[in-house]
C-alpha atoms as a PDB file:
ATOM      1  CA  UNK A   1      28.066  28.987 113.933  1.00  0.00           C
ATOM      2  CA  UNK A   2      26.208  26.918 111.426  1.00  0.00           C
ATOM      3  CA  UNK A   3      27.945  24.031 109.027  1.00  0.00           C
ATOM      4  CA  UNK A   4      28.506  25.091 106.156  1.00  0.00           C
ATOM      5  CA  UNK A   5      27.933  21.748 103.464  1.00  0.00           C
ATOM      6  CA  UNK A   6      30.301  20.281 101.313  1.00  0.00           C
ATOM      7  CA  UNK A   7      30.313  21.029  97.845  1.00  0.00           C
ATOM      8  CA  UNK A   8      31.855  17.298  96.627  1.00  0.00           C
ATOM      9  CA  UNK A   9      28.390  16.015  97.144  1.00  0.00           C
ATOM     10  CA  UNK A  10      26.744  18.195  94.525  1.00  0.00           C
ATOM     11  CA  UNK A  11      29.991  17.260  92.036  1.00  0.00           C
ATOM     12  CA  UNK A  12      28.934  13.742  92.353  1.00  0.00           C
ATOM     13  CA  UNK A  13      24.787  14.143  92.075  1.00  0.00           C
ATOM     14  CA  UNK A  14      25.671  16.019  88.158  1.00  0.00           C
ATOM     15  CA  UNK A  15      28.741  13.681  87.977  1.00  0.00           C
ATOM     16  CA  UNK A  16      26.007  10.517  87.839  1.00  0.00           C
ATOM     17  CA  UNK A  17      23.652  12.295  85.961  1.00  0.00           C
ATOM     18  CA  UNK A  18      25.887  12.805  83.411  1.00  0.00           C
ATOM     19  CA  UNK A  19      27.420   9.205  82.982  1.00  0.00           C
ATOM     20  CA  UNK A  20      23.447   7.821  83.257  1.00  0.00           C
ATOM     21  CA  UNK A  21      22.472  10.339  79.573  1.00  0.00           C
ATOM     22  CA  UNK A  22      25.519   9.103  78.519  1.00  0.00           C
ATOM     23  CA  UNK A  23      24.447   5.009  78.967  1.00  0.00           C
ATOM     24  CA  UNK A  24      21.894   6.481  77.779  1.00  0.00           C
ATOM     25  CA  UNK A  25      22.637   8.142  74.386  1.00  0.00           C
ATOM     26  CA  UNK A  26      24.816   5.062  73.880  1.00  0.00           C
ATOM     27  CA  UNK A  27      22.100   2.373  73.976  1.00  0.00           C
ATOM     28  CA  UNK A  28      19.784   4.349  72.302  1.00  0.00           C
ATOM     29  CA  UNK A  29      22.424   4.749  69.076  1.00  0.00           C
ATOM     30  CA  UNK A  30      23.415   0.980  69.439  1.00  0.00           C
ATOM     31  CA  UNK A  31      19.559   0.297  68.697  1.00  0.00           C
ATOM     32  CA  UNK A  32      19.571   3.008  65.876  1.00  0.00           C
ATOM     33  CA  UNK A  33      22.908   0.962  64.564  1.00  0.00           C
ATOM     34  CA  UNK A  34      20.742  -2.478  64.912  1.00  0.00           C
ATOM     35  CA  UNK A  35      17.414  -0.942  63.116  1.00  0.00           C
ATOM     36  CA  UNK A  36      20.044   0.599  60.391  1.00  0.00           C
ATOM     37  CA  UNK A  37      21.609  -2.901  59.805  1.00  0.00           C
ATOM     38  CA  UNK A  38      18.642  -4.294  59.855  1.00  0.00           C
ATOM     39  CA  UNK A  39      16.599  -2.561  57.324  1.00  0.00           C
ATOM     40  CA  UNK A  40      19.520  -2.570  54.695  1.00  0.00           C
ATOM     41  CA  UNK A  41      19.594  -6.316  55.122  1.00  0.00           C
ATOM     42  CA  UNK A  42      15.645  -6.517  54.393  1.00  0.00           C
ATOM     43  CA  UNK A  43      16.492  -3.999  51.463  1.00  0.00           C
ATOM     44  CA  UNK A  44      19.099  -6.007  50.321  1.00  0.00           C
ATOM     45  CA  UNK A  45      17.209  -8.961  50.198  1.00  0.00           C
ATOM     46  CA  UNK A  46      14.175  -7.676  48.316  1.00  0.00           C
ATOM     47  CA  UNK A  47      16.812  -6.347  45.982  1.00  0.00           C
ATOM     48  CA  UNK A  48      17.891  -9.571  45.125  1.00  0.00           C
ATOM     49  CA  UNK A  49      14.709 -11.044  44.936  1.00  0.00           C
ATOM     50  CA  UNK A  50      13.653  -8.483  42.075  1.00  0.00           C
ATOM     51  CA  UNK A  51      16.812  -8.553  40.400  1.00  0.00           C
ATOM     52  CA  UNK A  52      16.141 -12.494  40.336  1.00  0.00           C
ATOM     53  CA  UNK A  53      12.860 -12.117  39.449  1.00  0.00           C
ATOM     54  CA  UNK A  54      13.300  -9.946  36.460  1.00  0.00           C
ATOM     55  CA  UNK A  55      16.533 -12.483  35.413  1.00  0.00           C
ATOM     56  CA  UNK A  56      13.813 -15.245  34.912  1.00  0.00           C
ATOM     57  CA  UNK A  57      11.572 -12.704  33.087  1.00  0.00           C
ATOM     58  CA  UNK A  58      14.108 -11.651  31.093  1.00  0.00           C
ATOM     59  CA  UNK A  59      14.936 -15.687  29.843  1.00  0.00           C
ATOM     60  CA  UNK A  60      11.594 -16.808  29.618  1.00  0.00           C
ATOM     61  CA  UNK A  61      10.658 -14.050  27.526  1.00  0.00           C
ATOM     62  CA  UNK A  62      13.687 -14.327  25.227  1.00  0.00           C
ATOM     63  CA  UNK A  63      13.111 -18.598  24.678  1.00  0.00           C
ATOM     64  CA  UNK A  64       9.505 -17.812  23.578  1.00  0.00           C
ATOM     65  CA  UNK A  65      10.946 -14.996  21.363  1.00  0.00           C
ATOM     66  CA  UNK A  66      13.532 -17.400  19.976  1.00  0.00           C
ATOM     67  CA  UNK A  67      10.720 -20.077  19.632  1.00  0.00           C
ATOM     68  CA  UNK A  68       8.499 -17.739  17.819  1.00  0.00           C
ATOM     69  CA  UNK A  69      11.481 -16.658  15.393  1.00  0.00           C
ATOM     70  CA  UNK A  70      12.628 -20.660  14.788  1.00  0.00           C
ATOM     71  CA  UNK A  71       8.981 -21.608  13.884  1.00  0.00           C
ATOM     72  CA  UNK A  72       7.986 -18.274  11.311  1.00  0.00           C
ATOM     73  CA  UNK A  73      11.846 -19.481   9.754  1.00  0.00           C
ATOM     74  CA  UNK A  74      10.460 -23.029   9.190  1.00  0.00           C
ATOM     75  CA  UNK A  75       7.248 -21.733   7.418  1.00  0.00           C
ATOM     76  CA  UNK A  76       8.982 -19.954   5.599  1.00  0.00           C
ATOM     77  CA  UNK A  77      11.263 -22.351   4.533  1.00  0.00           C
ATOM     78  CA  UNK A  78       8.702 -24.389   3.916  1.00  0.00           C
ATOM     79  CA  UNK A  79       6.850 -21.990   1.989  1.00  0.00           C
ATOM     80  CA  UNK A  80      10.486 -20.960  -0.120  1.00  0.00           C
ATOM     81  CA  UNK A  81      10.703 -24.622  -1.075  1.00  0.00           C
ATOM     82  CA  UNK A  82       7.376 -25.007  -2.365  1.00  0.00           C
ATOM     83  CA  UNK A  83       7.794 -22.208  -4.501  1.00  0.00           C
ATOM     84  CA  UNK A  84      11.018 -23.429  -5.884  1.00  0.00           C
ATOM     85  CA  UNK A  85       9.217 -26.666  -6.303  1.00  0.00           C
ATOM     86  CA  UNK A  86       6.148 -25.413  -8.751  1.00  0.00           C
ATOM     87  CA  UNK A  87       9.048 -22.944 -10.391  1.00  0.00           C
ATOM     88  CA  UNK A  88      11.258 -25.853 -11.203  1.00  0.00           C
ATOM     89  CA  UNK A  89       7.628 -27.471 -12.603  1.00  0.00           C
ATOM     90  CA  UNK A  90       7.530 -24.797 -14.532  1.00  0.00           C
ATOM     91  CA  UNK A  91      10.790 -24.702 -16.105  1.00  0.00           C
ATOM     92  CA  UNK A  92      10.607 -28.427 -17.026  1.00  0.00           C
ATOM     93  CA  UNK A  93       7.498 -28.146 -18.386  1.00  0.00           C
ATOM     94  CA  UNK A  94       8.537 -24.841 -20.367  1.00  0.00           C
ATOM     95  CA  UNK A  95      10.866 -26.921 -22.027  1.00  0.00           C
ATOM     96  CA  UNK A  96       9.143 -29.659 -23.128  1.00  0.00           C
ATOM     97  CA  UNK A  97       7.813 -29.443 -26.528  1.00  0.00           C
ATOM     98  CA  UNK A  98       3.661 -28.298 -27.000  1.00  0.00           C
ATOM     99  CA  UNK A  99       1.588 -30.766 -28.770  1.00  0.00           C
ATOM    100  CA  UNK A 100       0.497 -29.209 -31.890  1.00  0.00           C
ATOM    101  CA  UNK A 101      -3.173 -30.600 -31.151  1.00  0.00           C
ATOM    102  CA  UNK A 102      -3.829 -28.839 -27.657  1.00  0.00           C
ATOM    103  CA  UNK A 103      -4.397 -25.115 -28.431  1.00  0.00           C
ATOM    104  CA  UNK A 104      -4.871 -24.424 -24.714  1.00  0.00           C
ATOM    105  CA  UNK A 105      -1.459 -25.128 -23.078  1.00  0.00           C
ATOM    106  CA  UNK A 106       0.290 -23.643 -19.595  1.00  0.00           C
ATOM    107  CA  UNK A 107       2.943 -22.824 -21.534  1.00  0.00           C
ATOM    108  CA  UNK A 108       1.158 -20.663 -24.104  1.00  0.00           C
ATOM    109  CA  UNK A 109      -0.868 -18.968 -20.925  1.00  0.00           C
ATOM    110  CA  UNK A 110       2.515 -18.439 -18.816  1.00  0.00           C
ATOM    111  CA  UNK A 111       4.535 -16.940 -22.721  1.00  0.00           C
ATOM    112  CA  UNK A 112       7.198 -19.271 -21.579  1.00  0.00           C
ATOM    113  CA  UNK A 113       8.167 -20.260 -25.004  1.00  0.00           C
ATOM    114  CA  UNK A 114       7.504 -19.027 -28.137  1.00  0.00           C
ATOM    115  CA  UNK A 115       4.017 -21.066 -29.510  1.00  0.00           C
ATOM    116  CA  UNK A 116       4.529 -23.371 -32.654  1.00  0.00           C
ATOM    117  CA  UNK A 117       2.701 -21.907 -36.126  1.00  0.00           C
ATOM    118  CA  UNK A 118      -0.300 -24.514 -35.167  1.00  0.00           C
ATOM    119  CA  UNK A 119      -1.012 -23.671 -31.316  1.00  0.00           C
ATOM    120  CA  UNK A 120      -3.319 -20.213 -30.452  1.00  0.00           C
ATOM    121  CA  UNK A 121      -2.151 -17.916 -28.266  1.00  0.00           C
ATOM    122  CA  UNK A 122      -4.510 -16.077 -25.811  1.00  0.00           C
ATOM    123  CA  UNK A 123      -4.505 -13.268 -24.020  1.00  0.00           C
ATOM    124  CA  UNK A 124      -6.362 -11.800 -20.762  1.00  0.00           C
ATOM    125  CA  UNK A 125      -7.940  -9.179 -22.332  1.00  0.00           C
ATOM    126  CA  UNK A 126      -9.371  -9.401 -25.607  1.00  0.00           C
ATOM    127  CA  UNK A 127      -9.435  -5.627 -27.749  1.00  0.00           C
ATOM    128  CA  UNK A 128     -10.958  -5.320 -31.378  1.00  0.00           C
ATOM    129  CA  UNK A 129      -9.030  -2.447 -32.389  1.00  0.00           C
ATOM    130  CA  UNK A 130      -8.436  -1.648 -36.144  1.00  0.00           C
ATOM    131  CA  UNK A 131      -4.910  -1.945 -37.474  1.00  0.00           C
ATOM    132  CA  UNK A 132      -4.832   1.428 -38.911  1.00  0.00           C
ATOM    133  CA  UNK A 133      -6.019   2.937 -35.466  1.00  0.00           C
ATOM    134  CA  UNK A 134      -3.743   4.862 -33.315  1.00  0.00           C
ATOM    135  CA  UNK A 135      -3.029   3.560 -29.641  1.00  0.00           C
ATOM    136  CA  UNK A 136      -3.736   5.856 -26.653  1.00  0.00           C
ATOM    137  CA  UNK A 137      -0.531   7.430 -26.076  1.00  0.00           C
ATOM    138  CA  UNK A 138      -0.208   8.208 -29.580  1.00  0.00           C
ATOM    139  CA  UNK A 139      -3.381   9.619 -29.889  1.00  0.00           C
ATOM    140  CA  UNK A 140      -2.084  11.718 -26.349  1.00  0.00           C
ATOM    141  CA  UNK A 141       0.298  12.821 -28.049  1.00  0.00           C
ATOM    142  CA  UNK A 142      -2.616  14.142 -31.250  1.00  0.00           C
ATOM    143  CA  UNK A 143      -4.475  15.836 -28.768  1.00  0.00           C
ATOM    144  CA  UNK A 144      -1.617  17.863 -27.006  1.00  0.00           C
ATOM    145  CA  UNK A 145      -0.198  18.953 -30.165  1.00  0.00           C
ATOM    146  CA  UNK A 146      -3.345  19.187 -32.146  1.00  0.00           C
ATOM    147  CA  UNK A 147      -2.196  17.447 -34.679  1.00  0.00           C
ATOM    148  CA  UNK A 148      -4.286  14.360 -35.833  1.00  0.00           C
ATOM    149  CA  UNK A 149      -4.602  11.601 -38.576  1.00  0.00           C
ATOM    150  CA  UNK A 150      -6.726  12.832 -40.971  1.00  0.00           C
ATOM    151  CA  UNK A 151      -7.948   9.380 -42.346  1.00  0.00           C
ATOM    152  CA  UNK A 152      -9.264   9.286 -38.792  1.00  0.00           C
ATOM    153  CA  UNK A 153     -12.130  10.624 -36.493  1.00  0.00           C
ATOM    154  CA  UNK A 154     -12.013  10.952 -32.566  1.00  0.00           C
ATOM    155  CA  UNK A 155     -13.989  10.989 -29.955  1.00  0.00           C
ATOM    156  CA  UNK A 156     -12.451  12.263 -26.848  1.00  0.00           C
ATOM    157  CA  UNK A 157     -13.531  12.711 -23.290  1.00  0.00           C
ATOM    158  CA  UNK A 158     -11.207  13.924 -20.403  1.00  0.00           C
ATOM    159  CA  UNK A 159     -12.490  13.895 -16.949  1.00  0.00           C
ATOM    160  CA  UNK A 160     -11.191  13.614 -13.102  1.00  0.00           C
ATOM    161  CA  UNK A 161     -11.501  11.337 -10.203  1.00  0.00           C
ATOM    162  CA  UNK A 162     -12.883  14.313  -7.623  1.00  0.00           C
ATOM    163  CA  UNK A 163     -15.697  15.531 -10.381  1.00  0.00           C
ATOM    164  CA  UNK A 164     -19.339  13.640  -9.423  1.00  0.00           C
ATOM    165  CA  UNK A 165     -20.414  13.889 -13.047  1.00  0.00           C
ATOM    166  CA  UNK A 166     -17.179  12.228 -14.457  1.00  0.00           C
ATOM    167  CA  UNK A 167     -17.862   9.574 -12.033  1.00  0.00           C
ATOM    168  CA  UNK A 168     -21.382   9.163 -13.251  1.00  0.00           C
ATOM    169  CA  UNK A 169     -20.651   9.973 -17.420  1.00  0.00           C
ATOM    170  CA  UNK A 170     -17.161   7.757 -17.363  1.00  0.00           C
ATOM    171  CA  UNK A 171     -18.855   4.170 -17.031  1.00  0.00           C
ATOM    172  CA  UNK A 172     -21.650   5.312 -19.652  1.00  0.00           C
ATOM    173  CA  UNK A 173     -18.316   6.578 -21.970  1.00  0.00           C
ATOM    174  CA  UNK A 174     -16.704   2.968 -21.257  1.00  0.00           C
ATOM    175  CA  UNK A 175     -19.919   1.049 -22.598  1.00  0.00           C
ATOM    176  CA  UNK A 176     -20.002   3.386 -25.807  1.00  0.00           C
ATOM    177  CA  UNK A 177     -16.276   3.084 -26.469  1.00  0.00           C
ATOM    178  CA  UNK A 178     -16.989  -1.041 -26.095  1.00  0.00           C
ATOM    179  CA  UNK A 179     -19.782  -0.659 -28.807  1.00  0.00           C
ATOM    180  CA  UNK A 180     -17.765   1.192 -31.189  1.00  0.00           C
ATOM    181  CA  UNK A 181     -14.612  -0.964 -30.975  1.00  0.00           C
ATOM    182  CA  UNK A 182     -17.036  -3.914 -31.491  1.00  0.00           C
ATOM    183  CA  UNK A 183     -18.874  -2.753 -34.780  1.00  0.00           C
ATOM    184  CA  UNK A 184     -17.440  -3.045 -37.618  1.00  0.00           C
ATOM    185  CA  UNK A 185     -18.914   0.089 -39.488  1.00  0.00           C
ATOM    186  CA  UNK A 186     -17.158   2.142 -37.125  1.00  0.00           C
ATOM    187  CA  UNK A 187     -13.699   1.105 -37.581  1.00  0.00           C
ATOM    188  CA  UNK A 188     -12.601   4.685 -38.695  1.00  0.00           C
ATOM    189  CA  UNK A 189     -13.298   6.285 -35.174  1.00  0.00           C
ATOM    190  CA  UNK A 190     -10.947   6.296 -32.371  1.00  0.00           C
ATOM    191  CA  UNK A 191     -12.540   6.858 -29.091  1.00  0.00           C
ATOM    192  CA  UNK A 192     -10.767   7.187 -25.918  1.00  0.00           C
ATOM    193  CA  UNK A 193     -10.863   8.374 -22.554  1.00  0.00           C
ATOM    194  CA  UNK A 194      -8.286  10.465 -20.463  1.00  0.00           C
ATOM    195  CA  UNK A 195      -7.635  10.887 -16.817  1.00  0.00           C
ATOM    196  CA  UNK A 196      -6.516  14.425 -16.225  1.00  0.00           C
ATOM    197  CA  UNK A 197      -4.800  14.017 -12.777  1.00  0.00           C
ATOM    198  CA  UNK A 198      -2.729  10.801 -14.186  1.00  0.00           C
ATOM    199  CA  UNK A 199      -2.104  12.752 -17.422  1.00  0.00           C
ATOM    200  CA  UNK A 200      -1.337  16.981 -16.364  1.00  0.00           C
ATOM    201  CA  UNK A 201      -0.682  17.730 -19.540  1.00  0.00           C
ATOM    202  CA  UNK A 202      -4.165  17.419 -20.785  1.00  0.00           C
ATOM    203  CA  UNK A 203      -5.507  19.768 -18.205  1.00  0.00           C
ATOM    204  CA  UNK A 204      -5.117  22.962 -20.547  1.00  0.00           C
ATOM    205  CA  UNK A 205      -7.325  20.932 -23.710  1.00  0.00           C
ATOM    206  CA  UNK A 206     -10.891  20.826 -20.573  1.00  0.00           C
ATOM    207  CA  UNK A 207     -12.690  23.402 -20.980  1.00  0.00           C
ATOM    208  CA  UNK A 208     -14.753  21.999 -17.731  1.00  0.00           C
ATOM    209  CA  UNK A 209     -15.575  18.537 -16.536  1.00  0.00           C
ATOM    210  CA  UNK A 210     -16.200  16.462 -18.224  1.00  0.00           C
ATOM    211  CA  UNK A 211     -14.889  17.416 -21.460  1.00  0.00           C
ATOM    212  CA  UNK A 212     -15.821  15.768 -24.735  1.00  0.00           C
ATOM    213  CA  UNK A 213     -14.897  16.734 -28.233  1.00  0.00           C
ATOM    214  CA  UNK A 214     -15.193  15.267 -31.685  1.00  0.00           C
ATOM    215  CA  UNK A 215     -12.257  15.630 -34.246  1.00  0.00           C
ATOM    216  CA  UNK A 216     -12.869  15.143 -37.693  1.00  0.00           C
ATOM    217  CA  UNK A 217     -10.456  16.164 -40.730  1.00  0.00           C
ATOM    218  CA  UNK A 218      -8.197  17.797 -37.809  1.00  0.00           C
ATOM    219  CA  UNK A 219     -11.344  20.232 -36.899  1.00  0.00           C
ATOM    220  CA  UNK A 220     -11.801  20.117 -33.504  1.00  0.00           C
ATOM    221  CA  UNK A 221     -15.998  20.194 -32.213  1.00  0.00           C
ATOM    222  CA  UNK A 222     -17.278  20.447 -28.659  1.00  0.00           C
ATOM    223  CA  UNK A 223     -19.644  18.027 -27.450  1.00  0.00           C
ATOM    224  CA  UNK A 224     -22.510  19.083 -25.405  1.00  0.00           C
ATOM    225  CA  UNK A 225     -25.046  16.827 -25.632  1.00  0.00           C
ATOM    226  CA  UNK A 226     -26.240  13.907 -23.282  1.00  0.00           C
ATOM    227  CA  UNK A 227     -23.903  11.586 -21.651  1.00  0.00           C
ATOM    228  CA  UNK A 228     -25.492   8.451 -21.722  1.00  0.00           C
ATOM    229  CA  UNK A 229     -24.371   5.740 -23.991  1.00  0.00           C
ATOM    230  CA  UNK A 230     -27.362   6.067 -25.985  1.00  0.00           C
ATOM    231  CA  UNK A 231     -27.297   9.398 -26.172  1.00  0.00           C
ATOM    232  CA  UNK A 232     -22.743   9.392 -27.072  1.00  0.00           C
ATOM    233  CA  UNK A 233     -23.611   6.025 -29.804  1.00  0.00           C
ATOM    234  CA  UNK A 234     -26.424   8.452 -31.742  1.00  0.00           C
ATOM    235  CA  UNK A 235     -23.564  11.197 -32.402  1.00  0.00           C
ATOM    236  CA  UNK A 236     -21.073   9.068 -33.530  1.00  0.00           C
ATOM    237  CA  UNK A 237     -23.231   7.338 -35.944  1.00  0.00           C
ATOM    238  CA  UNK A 238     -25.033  10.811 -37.043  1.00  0.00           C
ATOM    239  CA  UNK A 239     -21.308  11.639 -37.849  1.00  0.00           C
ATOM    240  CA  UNK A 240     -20.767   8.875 -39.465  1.00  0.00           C
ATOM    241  CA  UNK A 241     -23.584   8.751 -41.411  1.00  0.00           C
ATOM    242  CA  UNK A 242     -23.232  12.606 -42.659  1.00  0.00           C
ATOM    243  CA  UNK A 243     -19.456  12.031 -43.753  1.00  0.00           C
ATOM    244  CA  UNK A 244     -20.803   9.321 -45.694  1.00  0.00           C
ATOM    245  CA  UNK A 245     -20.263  10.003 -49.959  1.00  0.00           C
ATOM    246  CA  UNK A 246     -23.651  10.005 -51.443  1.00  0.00           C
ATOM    247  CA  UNK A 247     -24.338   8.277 -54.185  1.00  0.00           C
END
């Protein structure tokens, strides 16, 4: 009869085979353990070295912002004092008395005091208008209700800023309106010019535009003729001239 073998033997061959996968496993997750530590450490680190880096960022940009801020307050200051310097000038000269013999003064330019009888006043814009001549808002007021001085005459053009011909007839208006406030044998005109976008009211008196009508003896006549200032000046003084009395 043949041996028949032991079956302990094969118990121990899967018995070691077992305990060497599990040495095995066990190194292998100790190394996965080590590499785990180890890259959170490296993380950590550049962490902190970012976080640090973006500290000192952070302060150097707010000291130049805080040096920027303290040097625009010192012009400024600087510029506030100056100001109250030449005001304070101002007021001390204000109150000092104006000779009588200067008729140009700061003090008359500025209308910081009232001018004695013997000093001249002057102004930045100089107008010749006559005395019995209505101003512009009054004479708005004329053309909206139609009702005008009849010791007067007008001469009124209303235009717009998006028209090309008011653009081109409005400084050639200007010049005439100029030459009539500057002679003297046309003191009984009033001529003015009206903006039709700054004043809506006026919109419903334009026929088109430009618009230009004379007004004499509170009859109203449409102007259609050139628009140059040579052309504007020879109606007015054809008017003028016809409304004349004969002798």
């Amino acid at each position: 009869m043949r041996a028949t073998r032991k079956p302990v033997k094969r118990k121990r061959r899967k018995s070691s085979i077992q305990k060497h996968i599990k040495r095995k496993k066990s190194s292998v997750r100790r190394k996965i353990k080590k590499n785990k530590s180890t890259l959170r450490k490296e993380a950590n680190r550049k962490k902190g070295s970012i976080q640090k880096h973006i500290k000192n960022k952070r302060s150097s940009l707010r000291k130049k912002v805080k040096k920027k801020r303290n040097s625009y307050l010192k012009k400024k200051g600087n510029k506030r004092k100056s100001l109250i310097s030449i005001l304070t000038k101002i007021d001390n000269f204000s109150k000092k008395k104006p000779d009588n013999n200067k008729d140009l003064s700061i003090a008359n330019l500025v209308n910081l005091h009232k001018p004695s009888p013997g000093t001249k006043t002057f102004h930045k814009e100089h107008k010749s208008v006559h005395p019995t001549a209505d101003n512009k808002k009054e004479v708005m007021k004329h053309i909206i209700k139609g009702a005008y001085n009849p010791n007067m005459k007008y001469f009124i053009m209303l235009h717009v800023s998006w028209c090309p011909h008011c653009t081109d007839a409005l400084p050639q208006f200007k010049e005439a309106e100029q030459q009539v406030k500057n002679d003297k044998n046309l003191k009984t005109i009033n001529i003015q010019e009206y903006e039709c976008e700054e004043n809506p009211e006026l919109k419903g008196q334009a026929e088109g535009f430009p618009t230009m009508f004379y007004v004499e003896n509170k009859q109203k006549e449409q102007y259609n003729g050139g628009r140059s200032t040579q052309d504007i000046m020879n109606f007015i003084k054809s008017k003028m001239s016809s409304s004349r009395p004969q002798m």
